[in-house]
N, C-alpha and C. Protein backbone atom coordinates (compact mmCIF):
# COMPACT_ATOMS: atom_id res chain seq x y z
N UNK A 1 106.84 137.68 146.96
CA UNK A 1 106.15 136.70 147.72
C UNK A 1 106.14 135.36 146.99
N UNK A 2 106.61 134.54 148.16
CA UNK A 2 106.85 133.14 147.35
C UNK A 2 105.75 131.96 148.13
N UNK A 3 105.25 131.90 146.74
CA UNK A 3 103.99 130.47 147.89
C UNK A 3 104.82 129.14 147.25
N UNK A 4 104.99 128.05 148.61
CA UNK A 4 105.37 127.00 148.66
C UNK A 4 103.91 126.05 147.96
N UNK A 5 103.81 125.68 146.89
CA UNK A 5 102.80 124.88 146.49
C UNK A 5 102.95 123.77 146.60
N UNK A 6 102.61 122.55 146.68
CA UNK A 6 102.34 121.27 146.77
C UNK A 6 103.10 120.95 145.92
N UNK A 7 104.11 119.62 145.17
CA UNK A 7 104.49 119.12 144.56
C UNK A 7 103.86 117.78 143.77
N UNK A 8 102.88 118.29 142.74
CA UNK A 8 102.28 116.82 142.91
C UNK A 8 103.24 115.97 141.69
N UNK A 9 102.88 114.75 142.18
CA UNK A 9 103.90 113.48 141.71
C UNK A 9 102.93 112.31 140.99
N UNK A 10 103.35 111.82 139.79
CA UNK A 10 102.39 110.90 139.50
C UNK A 10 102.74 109.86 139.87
N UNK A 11 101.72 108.83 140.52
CA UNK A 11 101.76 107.42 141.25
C UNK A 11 102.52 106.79 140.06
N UNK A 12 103.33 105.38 141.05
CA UNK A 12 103.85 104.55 139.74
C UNK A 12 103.09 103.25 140.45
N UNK A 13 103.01 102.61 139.27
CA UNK A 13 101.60 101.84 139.88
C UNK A 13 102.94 100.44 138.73
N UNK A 14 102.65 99.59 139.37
CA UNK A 14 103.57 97.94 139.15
C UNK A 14 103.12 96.98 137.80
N UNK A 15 103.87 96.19 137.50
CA UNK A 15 103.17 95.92 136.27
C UNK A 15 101.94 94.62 137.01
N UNK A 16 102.04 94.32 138.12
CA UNK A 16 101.17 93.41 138.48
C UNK A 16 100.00 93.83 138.39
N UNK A 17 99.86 95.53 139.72
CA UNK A 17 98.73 96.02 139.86
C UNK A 17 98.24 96.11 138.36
N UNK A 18 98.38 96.56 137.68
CA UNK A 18 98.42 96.61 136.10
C UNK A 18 97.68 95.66 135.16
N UNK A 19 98.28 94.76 135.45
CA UNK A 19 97.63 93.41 134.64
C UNK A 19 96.25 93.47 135.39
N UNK A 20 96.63 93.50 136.99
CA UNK A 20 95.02 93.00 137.76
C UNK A 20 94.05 94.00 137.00
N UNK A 21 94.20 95.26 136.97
CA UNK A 21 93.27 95.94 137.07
C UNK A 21 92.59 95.82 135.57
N UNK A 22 93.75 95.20 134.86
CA UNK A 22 93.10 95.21 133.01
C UNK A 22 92.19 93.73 132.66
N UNK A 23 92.93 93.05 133.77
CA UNK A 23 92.23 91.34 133.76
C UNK A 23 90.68 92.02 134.11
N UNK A 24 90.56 92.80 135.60
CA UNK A 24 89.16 93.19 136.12
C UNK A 24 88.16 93.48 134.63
N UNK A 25 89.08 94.02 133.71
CA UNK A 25 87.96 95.17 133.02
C UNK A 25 87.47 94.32 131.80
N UNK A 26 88.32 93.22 131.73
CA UNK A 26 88.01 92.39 130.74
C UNK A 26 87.07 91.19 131.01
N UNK A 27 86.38 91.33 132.55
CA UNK A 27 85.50 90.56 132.22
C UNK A 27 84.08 90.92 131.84
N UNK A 28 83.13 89.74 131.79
CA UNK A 28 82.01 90.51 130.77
C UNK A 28 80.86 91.31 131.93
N UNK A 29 80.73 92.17 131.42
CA UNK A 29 79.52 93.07 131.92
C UNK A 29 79.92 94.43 132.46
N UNK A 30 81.18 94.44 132.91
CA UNK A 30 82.07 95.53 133.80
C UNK A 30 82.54 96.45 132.87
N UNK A 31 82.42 97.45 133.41
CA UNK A 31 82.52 98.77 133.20
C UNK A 31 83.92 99.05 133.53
N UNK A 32 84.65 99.87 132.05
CA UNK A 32 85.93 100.24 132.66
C UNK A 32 86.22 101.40 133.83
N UNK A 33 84.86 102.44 133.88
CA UNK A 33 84.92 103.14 135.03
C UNK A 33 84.61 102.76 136.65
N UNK A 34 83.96 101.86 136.45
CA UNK A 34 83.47 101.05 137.55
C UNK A 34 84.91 100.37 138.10
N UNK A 35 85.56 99.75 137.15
CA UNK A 35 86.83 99.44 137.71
C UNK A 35 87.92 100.32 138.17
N UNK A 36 88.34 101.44 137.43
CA UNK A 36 88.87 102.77 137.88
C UNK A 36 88.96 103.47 139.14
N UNK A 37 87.09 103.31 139.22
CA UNK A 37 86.73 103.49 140.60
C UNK A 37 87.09 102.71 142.22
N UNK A 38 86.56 101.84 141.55
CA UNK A 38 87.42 100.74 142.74
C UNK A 38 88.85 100.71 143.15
N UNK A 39 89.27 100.34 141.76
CA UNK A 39 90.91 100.58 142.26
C UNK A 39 91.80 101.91 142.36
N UNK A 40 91.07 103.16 142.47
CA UNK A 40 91.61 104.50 142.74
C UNK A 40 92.32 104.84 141.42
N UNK A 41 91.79 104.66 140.41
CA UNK A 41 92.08 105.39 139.15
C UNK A 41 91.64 106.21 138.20
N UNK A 42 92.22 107.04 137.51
CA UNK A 42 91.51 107.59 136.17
C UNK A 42 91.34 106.69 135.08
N UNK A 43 90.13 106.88 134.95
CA UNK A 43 88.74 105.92 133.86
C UNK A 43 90.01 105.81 132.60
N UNK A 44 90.11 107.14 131.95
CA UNK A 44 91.37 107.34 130.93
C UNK A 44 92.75 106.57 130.74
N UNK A 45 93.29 106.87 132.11
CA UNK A 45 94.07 106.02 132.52
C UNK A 45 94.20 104.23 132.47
N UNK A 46 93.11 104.26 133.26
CA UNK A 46 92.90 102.66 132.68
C UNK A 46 92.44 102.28 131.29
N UNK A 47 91.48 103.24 130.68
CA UNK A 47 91.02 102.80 129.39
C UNK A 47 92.57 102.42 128.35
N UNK A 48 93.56 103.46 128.78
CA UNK A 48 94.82 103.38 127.39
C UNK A 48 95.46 101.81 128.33
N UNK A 49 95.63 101.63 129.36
CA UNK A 49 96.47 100.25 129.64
C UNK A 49 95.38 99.17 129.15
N UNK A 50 93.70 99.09 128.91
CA UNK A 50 93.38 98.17 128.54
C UNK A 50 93.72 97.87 127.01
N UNK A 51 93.46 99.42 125.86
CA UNK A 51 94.27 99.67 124.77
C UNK A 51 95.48 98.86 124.21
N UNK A 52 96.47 98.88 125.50
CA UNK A 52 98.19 98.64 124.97
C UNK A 52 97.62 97.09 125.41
N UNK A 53 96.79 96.55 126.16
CA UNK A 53 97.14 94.86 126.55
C UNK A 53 96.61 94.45 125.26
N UNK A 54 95.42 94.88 124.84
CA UNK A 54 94.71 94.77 123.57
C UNK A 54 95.78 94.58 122.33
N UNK A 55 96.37 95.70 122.16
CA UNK A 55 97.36 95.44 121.01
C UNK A 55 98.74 94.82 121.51
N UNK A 56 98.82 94.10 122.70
CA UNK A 56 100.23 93.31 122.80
C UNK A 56 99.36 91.98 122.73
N UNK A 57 97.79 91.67 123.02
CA UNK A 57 97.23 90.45 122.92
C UNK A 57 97.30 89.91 121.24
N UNK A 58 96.96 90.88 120.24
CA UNK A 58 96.49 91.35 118.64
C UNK A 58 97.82 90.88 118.49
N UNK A 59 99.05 91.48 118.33
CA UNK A 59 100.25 91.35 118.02
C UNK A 59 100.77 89.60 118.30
N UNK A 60 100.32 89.11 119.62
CA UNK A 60 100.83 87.59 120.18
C UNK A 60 100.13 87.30 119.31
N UNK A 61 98.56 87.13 118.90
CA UNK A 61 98.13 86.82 118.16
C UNK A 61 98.76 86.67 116.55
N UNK A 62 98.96 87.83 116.05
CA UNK A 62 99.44 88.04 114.71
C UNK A 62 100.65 87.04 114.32
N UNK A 63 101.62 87.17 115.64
CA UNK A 63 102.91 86.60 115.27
C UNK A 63 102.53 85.00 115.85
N UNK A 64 101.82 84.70 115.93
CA UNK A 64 101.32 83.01 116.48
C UNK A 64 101.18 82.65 114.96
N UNK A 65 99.94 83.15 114.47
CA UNK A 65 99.42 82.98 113.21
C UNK A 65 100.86 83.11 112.12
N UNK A 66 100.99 83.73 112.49
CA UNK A 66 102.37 83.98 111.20
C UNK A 66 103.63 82.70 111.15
N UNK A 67 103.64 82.42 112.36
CA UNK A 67 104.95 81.01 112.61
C UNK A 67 104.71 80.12 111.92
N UNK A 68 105.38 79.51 110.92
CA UNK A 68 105.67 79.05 109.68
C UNK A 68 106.85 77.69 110.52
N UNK A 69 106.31 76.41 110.12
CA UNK A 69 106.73 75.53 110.76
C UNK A 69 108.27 75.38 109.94
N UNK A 70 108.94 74.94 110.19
CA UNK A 70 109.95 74.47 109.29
C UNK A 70 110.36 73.50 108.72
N UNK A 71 110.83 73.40 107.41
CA UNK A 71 110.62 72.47 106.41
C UNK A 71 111.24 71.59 106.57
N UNK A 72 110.71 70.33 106.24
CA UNK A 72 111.56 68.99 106.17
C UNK A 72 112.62 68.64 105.17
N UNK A 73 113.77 68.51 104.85
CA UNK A 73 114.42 68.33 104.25
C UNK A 73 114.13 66.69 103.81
N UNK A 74 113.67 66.43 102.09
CA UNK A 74 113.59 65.52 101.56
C UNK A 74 114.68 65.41 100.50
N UNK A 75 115.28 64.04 100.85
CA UNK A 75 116.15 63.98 100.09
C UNK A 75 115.75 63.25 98.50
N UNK A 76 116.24 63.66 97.67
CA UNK A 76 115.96 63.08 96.18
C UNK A 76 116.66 61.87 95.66
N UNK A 77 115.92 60.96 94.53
CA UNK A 77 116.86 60.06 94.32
C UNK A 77 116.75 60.43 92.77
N UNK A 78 118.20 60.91 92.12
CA UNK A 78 118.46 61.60 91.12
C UNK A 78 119.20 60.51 90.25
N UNK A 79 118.65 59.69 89.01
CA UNK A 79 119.42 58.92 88.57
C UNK A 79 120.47 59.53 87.67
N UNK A 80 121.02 58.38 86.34
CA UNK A 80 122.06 58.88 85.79
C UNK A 80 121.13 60.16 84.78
N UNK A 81 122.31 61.00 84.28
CA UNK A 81 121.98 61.92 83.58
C UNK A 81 121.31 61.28 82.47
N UNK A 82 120.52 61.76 81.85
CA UNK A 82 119.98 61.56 80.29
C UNK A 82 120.91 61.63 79.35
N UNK A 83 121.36 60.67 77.95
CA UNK A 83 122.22 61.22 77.20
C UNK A 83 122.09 62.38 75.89
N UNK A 84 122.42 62.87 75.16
CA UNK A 84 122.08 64.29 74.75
C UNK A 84 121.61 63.46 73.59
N UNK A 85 120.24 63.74 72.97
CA UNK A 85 119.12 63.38 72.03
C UNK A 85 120.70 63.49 70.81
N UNK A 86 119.92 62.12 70.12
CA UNK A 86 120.37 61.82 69.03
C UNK A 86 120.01 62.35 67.90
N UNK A 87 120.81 62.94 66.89
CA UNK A 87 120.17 63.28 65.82
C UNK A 87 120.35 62.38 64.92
N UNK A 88 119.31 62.06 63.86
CA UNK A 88 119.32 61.26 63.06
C UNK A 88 119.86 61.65 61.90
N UNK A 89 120.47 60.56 61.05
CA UNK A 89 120.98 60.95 59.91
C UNK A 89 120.04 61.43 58.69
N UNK A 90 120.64 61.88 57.94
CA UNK A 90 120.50 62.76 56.53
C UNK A 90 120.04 62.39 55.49
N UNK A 91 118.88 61.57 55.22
CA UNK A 91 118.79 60.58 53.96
C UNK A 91 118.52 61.12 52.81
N UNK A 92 119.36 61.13 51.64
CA UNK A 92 119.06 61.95 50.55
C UNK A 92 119.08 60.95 49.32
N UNK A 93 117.62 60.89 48.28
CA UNK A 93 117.81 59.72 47.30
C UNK A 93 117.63 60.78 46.13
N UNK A 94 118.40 60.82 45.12
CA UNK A 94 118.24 61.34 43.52
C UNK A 94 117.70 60.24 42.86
N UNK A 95 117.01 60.38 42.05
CA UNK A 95 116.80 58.94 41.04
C UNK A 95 116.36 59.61 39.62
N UNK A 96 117.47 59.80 38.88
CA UNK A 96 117.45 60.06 37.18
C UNK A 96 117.38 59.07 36.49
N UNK A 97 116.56 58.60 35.61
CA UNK A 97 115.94 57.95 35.01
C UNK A 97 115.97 56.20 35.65
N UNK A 98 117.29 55.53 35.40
CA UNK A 98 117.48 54.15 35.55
C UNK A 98 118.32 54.33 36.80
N UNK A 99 118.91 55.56 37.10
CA UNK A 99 119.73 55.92 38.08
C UNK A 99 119.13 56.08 39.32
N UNK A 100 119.90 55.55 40.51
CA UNK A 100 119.60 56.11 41.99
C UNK A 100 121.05 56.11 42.35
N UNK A 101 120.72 57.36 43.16
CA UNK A 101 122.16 57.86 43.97
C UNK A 101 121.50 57.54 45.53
N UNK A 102 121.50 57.07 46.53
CA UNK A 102 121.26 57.84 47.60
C UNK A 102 122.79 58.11 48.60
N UNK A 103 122.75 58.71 49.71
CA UNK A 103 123.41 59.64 50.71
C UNK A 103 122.75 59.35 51.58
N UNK A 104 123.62 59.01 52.47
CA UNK A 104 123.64 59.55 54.02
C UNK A 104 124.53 60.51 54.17
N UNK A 105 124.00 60.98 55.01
CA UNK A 105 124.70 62.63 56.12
C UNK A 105 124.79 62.21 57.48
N UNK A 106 125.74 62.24 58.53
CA UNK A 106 125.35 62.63 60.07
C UNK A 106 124.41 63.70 59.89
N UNK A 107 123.33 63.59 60.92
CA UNK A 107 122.94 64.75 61.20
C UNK A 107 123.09 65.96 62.27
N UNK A 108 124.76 65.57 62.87
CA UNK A 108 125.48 66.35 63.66
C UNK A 108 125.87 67.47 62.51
N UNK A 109 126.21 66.96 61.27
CA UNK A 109 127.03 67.54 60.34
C UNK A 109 125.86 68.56 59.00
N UNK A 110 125.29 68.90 59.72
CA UNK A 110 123.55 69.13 58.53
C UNK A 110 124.16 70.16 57.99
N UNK A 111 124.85 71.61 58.21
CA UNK A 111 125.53 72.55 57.82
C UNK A 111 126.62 72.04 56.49
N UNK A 112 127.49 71.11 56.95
CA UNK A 112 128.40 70.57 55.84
C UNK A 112 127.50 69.86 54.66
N UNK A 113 126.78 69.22 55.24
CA UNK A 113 125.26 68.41 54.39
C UNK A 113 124.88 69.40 53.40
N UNK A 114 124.63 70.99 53.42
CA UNK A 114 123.97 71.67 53.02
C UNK A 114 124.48 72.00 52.13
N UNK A 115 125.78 72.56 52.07
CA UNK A 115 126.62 73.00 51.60
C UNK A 115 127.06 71.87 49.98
N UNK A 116 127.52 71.00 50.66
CA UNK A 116 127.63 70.06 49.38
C UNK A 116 126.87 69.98 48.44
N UNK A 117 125.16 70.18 49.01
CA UNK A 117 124.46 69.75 48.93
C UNK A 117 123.87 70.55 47.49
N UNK A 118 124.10 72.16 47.84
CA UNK A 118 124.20 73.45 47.12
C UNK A 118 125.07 73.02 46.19
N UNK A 119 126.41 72.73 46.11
CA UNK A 119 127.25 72.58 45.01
C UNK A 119 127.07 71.44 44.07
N UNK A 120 126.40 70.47 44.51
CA UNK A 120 125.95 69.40 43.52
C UNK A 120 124.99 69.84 42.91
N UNK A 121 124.01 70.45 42.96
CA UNK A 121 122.46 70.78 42.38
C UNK A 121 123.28 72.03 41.72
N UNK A 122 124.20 72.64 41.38
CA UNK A 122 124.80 73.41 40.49
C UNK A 122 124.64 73.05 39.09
């Protein structure tokens, strides 16, 4: 024995009706069942579409706040290069009794300076 049962089908309801019915629930004092009611729905039903407008409102929100203007390109006025610091020379004075020696060194050359410098004081 075969019983022919009813086929039930769930309504597809538009994104207009949709918005209307979530705009209804969002104003102040109203009841989301009260609205349900009126417009031939489950309370549940409407409560999750007020839910998803909620977090697509949160989200417009989020990504509003987040937009980061874009930067102005300033151009620089970069003069000539600096020239590379001078080193000063090497001044070296001995003075034995009635005697003065002095020296200059580059002081590019302070390594060679040193060196000599070692073999004289020998």
């Amino acid at each position: 024995m075969e019983e022919n049962a009813p086929v039930r089908r769930r309504r597809r309801h538009s994104a207009e009706f949709k918005a209307r019915a979530v705009q209804d629930c969002m104003q102040p004092g109203v009841s989301i069942a009260a609205v349900a009611l009126h417009h031939r729905l489950n309370a549940n039903l409407l409560r999750r579409w007020v839910a998803e407008q909620e977090e697509l409102d949160a989200a417009a929100e989020a990504r509003e706040l987040m937009a980061v203007p874009q930067a102005e390109f300033i151009p620089l006025q970069i003069g000539e290069p600096a020239p590379p610091p001078t080193i000063p020379d090497i001044q070296i004075e001995v003075r034995r009794g009635a005697a003065l020696v002095s020296i200059r060194w580059p002081g590019s050359a302070a390594a060679d300076c040193a060196v000599w410098l070692q073999g004289w004081l020998r």
